[in-house]
Protein backbone atom coordinates (compact mmCIF):
# COMPACT_ATOMS: atom_id res chain seq x y z
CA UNK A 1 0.54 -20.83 -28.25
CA UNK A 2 2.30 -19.49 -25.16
CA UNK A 3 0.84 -22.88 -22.73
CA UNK A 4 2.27 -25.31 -25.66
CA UNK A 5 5.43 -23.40 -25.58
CA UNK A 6 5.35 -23.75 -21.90
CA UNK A 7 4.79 -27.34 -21.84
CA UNK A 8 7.69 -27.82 -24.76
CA UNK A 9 9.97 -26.09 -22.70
CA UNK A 10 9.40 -28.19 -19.56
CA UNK A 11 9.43 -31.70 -21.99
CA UNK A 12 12.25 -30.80 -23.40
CA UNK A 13 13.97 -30.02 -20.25
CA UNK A 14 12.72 -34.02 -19.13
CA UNK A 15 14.76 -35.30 -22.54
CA UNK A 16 12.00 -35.48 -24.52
CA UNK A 17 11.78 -34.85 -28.42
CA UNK A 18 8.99 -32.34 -29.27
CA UNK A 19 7.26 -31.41 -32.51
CA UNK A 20 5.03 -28.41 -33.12
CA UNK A 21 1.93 -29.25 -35.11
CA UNK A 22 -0.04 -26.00 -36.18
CA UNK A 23 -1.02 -24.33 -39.39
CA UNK A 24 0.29 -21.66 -40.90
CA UNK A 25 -1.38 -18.90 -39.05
CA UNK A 26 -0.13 -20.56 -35.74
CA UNK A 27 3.23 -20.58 -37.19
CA UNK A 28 3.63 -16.91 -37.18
CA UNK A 29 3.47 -16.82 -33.80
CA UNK A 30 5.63 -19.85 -32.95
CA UNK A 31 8.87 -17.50 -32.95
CA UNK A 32 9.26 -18.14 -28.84
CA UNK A 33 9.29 -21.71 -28.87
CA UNK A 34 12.69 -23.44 -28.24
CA UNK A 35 15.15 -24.27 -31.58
CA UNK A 36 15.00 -27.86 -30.51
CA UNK A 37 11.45 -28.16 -31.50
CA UNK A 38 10.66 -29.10 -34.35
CA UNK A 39 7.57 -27.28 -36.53
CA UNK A 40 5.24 -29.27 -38.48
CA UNK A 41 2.46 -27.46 -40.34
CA UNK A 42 -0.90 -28.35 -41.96
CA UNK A 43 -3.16 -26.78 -43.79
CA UNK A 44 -6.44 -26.31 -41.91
CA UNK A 45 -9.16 -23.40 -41.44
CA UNK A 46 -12.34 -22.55 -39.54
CA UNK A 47 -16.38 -22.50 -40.76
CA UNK A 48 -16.40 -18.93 -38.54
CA UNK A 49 -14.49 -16.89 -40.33
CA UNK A 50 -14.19 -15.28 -44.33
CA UNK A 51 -16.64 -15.46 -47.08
CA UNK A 52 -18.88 -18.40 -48.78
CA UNK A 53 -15.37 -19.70 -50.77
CA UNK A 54 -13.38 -19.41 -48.11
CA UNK A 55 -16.23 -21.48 -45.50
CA UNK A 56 -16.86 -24.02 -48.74
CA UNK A 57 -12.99 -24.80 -48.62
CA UNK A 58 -12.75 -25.41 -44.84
CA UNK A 59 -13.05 -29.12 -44.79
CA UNK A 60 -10.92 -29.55 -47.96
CA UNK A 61 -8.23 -27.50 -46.04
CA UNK A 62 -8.87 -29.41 -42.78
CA UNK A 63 -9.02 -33.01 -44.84
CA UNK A 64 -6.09 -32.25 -46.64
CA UNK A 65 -3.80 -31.18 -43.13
CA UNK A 66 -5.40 -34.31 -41.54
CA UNK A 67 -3.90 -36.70 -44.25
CA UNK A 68 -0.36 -35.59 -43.74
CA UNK A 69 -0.44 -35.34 -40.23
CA UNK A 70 -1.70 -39.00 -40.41
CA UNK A 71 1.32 -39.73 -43.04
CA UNK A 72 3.73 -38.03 -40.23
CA UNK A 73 2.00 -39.95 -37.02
CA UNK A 74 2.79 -43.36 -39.03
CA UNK A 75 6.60 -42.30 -39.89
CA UNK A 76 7.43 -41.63 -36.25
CA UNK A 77 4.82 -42.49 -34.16
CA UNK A 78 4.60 -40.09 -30.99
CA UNK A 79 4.04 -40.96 -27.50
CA UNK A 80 1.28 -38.70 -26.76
CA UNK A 81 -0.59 -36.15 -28.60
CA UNK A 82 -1.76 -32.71 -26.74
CA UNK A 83 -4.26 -30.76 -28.32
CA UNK A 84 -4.57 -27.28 -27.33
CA UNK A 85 -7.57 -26.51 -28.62
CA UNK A 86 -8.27 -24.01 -31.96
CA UNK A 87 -8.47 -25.34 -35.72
CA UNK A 88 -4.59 -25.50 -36.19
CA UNK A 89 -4.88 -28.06 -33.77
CA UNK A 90 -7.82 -30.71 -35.72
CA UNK A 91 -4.80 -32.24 -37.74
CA UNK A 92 -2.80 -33.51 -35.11
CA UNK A 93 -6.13 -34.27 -33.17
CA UNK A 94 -7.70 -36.43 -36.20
CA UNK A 95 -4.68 -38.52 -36.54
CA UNK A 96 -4.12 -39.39 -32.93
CA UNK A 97 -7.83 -40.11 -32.52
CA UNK A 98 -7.53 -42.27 -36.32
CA UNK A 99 -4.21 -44.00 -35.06
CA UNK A 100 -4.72 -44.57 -31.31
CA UNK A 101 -2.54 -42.58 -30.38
CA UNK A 102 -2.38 -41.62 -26.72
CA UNK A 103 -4.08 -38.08 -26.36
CA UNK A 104 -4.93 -35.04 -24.01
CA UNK A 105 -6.24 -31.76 -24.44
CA UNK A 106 -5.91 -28.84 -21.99
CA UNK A 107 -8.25 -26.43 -22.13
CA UNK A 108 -6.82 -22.49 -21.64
CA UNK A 109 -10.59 -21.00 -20.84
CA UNK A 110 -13.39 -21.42 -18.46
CA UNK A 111 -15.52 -22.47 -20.95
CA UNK A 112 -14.14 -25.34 -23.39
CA UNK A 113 -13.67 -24.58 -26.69
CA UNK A 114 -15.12 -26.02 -29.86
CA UNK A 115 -12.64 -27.69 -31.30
CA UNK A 116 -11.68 -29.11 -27.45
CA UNK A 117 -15.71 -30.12 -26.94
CA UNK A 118 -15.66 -31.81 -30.16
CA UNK A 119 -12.60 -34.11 -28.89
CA UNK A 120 -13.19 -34.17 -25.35
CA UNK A 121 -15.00 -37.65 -25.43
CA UNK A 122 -12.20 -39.24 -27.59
CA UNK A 123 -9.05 -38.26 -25.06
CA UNK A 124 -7.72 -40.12 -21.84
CA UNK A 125 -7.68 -36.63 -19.85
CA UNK A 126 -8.68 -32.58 -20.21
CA UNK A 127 -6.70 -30.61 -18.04
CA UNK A 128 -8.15 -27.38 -17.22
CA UNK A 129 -6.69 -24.26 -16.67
CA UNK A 130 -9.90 -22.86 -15.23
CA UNK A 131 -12.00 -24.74 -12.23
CA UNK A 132 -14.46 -25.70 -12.58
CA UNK A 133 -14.71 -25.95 -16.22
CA UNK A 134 -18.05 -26.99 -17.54
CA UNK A 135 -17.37 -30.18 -19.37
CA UNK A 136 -19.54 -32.82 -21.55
CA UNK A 137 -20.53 -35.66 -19.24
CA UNK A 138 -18.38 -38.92 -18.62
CA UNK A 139 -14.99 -36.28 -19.40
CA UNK A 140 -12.46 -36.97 -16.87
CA UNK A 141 -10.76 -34.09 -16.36
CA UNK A 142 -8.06 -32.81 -13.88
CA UNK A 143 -6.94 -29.04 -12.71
CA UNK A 144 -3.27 -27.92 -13.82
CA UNK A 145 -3.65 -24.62 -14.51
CA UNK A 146 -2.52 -22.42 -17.38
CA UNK A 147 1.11 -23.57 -18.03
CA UNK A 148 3.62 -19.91 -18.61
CA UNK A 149 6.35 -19.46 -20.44
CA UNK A 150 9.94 -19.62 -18.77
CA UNK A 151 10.30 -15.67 -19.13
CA UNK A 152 6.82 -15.46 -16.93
CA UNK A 153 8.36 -18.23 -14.28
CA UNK A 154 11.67 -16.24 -13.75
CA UNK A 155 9.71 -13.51 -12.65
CA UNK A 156 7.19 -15.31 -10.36
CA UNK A 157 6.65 -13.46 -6.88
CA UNK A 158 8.63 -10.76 -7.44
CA UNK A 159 8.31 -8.28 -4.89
CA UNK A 160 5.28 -5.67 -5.69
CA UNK A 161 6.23 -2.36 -4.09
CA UNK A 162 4.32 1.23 -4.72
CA UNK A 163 5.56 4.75 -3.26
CA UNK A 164 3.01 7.58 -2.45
CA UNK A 165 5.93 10.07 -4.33
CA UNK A 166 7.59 7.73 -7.09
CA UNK A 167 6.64 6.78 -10.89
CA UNK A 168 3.70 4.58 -11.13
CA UNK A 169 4.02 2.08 -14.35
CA UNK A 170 0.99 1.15 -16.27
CA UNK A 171 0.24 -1.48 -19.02
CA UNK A 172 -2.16 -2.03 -21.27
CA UNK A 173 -2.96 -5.18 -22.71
CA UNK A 174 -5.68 -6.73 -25.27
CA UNK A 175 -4.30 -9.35 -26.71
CA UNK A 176 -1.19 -10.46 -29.28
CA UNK A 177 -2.88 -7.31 -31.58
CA UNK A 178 -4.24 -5.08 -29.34
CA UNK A 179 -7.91 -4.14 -28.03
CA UNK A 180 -9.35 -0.98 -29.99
CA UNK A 181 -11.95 -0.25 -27.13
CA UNK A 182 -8.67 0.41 -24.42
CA UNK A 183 -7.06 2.43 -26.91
CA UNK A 184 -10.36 4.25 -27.08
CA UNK A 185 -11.02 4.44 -23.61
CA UNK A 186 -7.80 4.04 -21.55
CA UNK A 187 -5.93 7.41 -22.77
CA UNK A 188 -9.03 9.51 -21.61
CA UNK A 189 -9.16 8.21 -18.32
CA UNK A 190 -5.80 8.57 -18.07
CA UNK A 191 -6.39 11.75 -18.48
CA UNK A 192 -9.31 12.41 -16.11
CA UNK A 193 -7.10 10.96 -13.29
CA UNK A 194 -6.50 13.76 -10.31
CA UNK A 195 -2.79 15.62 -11.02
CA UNK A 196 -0.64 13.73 -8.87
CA UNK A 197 -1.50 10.39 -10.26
CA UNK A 198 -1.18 11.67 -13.59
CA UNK A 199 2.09 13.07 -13.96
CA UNK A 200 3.93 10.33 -12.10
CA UNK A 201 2.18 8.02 -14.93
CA UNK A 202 4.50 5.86 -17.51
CA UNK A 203 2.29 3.76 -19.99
CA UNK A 204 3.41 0.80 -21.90
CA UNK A 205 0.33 0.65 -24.70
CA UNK A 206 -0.41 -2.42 -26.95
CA UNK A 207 -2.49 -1.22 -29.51
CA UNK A 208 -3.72 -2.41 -33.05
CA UNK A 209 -1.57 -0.55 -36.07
CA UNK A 210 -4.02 1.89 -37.37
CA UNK A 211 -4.09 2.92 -33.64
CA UNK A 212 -0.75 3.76 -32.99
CA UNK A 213 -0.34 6.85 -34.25
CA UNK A 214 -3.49 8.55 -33.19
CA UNK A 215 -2.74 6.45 -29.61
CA UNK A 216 0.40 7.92 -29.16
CA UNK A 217 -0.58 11.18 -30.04
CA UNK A 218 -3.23 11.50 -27.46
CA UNK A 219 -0.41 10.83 -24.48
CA UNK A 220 1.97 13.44 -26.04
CA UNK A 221 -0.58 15.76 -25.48
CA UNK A 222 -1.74 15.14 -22.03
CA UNK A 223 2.30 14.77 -21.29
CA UNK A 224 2.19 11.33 -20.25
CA UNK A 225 5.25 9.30 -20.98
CA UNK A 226 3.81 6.27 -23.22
CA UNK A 227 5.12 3.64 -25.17
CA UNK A 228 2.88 2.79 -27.92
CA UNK A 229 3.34 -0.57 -29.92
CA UNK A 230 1.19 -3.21 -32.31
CA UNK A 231 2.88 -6.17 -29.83
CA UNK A 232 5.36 -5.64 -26.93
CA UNK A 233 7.61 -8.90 -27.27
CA UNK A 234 8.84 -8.16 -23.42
CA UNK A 235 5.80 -8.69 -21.61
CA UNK A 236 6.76 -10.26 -19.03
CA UNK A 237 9.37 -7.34 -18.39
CA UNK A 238 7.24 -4.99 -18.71
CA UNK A 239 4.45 -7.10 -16.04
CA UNK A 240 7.21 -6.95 -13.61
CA UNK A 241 7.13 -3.52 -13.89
CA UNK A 242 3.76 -2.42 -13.69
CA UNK A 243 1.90 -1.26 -10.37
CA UNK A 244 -1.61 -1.73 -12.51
CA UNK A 245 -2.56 -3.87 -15.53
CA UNK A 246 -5.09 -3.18 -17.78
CA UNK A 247 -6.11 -6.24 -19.80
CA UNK A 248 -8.33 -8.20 -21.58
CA UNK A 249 -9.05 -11.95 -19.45
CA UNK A 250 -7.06 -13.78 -22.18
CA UNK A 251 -6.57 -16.87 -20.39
CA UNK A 252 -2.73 -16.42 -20.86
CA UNK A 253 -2.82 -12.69 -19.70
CA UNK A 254 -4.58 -13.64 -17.05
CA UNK A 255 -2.27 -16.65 -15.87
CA UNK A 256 1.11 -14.61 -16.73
CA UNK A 257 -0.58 -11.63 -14.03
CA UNK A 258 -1.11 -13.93 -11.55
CA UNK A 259 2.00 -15.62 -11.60
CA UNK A 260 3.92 -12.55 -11.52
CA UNK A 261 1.20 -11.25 -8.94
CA UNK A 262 0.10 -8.00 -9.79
CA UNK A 263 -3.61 -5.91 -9.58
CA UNK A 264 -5.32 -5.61 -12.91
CA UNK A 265 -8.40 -4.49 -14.16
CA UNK A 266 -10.04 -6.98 -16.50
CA UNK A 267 -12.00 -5.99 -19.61
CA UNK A 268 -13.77 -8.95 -20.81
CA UNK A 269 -14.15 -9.88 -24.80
CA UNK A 270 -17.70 -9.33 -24.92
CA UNK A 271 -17.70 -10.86 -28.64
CA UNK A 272 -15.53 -14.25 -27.02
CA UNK A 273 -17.32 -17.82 -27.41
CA UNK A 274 -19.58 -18.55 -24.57
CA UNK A 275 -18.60 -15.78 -22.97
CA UNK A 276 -15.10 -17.07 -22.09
CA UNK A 277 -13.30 -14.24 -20.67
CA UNK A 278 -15.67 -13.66 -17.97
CA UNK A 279 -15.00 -16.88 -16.64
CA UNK A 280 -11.74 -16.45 -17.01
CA UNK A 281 -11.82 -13.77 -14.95
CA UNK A 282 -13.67 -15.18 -12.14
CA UNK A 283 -11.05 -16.42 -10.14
CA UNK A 284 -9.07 -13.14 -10.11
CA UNK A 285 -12.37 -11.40 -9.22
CA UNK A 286 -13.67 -13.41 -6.22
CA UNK A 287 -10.45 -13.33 -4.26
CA UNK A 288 -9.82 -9.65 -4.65
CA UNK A 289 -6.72 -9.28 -7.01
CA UNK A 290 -8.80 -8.08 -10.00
CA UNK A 291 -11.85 -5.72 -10.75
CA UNK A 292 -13.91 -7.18 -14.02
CA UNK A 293 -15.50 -4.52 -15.90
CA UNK A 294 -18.13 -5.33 -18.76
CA UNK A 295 -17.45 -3.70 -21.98
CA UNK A 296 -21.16 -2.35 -22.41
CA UNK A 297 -20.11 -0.78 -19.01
CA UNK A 298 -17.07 0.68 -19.55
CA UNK A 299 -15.95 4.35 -19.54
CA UNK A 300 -13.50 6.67 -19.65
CA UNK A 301 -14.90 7.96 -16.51
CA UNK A 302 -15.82 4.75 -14.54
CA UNK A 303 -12.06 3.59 -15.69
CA UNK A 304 -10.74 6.79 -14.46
CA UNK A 305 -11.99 6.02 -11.23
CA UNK A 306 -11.14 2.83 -10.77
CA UNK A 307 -7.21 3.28 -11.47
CA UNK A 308 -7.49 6.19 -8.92
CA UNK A 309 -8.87 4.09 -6.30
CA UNK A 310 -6.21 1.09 -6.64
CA UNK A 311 -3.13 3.29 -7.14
CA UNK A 312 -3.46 6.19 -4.67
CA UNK A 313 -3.67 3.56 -1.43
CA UNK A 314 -0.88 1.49 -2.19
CA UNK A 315 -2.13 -1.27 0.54
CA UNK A 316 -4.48 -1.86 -1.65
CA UNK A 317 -2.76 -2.39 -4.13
CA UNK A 318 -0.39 -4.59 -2.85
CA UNK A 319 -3.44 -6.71 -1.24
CA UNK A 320 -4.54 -6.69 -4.40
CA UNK A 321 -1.05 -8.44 -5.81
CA UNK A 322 -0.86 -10.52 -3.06
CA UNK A 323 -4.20 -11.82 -4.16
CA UNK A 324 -2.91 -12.69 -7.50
CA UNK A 325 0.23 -14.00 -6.53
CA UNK A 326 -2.01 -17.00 -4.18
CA UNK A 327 -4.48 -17.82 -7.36
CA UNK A 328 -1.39 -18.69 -9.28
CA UNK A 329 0.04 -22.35 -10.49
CA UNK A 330 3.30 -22.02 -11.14
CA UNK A 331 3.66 -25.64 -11.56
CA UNK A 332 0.93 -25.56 -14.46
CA UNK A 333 3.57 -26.73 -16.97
CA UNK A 334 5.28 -29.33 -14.55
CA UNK A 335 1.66 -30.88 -13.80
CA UNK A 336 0.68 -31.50 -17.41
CA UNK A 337 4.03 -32.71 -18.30
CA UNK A 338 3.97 -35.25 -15.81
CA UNK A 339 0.06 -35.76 -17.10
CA UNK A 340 1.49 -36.48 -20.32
CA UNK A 341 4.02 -38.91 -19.09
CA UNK A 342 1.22 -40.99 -17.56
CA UNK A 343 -1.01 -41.02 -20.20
CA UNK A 344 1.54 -41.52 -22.76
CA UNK A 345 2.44 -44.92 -20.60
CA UNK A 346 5.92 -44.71 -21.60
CA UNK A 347 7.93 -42.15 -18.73
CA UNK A 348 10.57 -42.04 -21.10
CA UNK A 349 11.70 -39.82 -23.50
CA UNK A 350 10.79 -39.86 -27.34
């Protein structure tokens, strides 16, 4: 959701008219996209998830969303449609595709998606967010980026700056509800660090509900100053802050740390699609702004270590944000905006 809200914002900004078209499980977490847009939802669901009913009432659900998006694509035919990728997005796909409607996808991940490979052939452009992204052959495809949010642009470059003596911020990330495996692991290497590391420590925590408590619990003890919460709705506040990020390689996450430039250590989804998050990672990796560590390798011990090593030699660390700051694309949003002009034929607002 964030990279549509992204590109909304910047259309919008350009004069354009924009409508949302998700389902309703997308639409609870459409609250930071702009008033002037307007939400259209559709019923649709996914073969991968729930039991026999729910998987035997997937294509009903998807036919049924496709039909009125279809019924709303005739009443006010759009310029161009952008799928970005995931189920909610098959109704607004199926129409444009049914209608001839002019289309792109962008693709968040390294690895395209399955609802993105299934429409890949059938758009004028995929725009990547990840290069090279292994695509289906005869896909023309062109390199934007991951398009941020505004709050994540008002912070880009900010200046990174770590003292030997002062408080040293930390955040955890895993995702819009948490990661249990960093709430698992992340408090006891917190607590393994050497003395001086550890009482200078702050923690902002993201972690899933039943986790809170028991989360939270573990840093009172150790005497670590921690914010614990389900979903922090000031990240990028709280990214400014930080001197380390811990965080799953989200695509997002990983865009909104590099724009704001900071060092992270990366915990891949070992359960994503294809393996996604590891190539998401990659480009953080290879130019030095990132450690990736596997989940079947991770411990409390091996983490432990690794925030010791960034944090006590602060040139490190700041090569290390430096790093990030370089792999970002700030202009992600302003690139497929003006991809979406072209393709839409029009450069003019509708």
């Amino acid at each position: 959701m964030f990279p549509a809200q992204a590109l909304a914002e910047e259309m919008l900004e350009r004069g354009w008219r924009v409508h949302l078209s998700t389902d309703p499980r997308g639409a609870r977490y459409a609250d930071g996209f702009p008033d002037e847009v307007t939400r259209k939802v559709y019923s649709s669901s996914t073969f991968g998830r729930g039991g026999a009913v729910d998987k035997a009432m997937a294509p009903v659900k998807i036919l049924t969303g496709s039909l009125s998006a279809s019924l709303s694509v005739l009443r006010d035919r759009p310029a161009c449609v952008v799928g970005f990728g995931g189920y909610p997005a098959i109704p607004a796909m199926t129409s444009a595709v049914l209608f001839g409607v002019p289309r792109l996808i962008h693709e968040q991940n390294g690895v395209l998606g399955r609802v993105n490979a299934l429409f890949a052939r059938r758009v004028a452009r995929v725009a990547c967010a990840v290069w090279p992204t292994e695509l289906p052959s005869g896909v023309v495809a062109e390199h934007v980026g991951n398009p941020v949010r505004e709050a994540i642009l008002a912070r880009h470059g900010l200046p990174y700056e770590i003292d030997r003596e002062g408080p040293l911020h930390l955040l955890v990330i895993g995702g819009s509800q948490g990661a249990r495996i960093l709430s698992e692991v992340v408090p006891s290497a917190i607590e393994a660090l050497p003395f001086d590391l550890r009482y200078r420590r702050s923690v902002s925590h993201q972690a899933l509900d039943a986790d809170v408590g028991r989360v939270t619990g573990a840093y009172e003890e150790m005497g670590v100053a921690a914010e614990v919460e389900p979903f922090f709705h000031d990240v990028p506040s709280r990214l400014s802050r930080a001197h380390l990020v811990i965080s799953r390689s989200g695509a997002s996450s990983v865009a909104d740390i590099a724009v704001i430039g900071r060092p992270s250590i990366l915990i891949p989804y070992a359960a994503a699609a294809q393996d996604h998050q590891t190539a998401n990672a990659r480009g953080l990796t290879e130019c030095g702004a990132a450690l990736a560590v596997a989940e079947s390798e991770l411990t409390s011990a091996g983490l432990s270590s690794h925030i010791a090593a960034i944090l006590s030699d602060p040139n490190r660390a700041r090569s290390m944000a430096e790093a990030a700051l370089a792999q970002a694309r700030p202009n992600a949003a302003r690139d497929l905006a003006d991809l979406v002009i072209e393709i839409s034929g029009q450069g003019r607002a509708t």
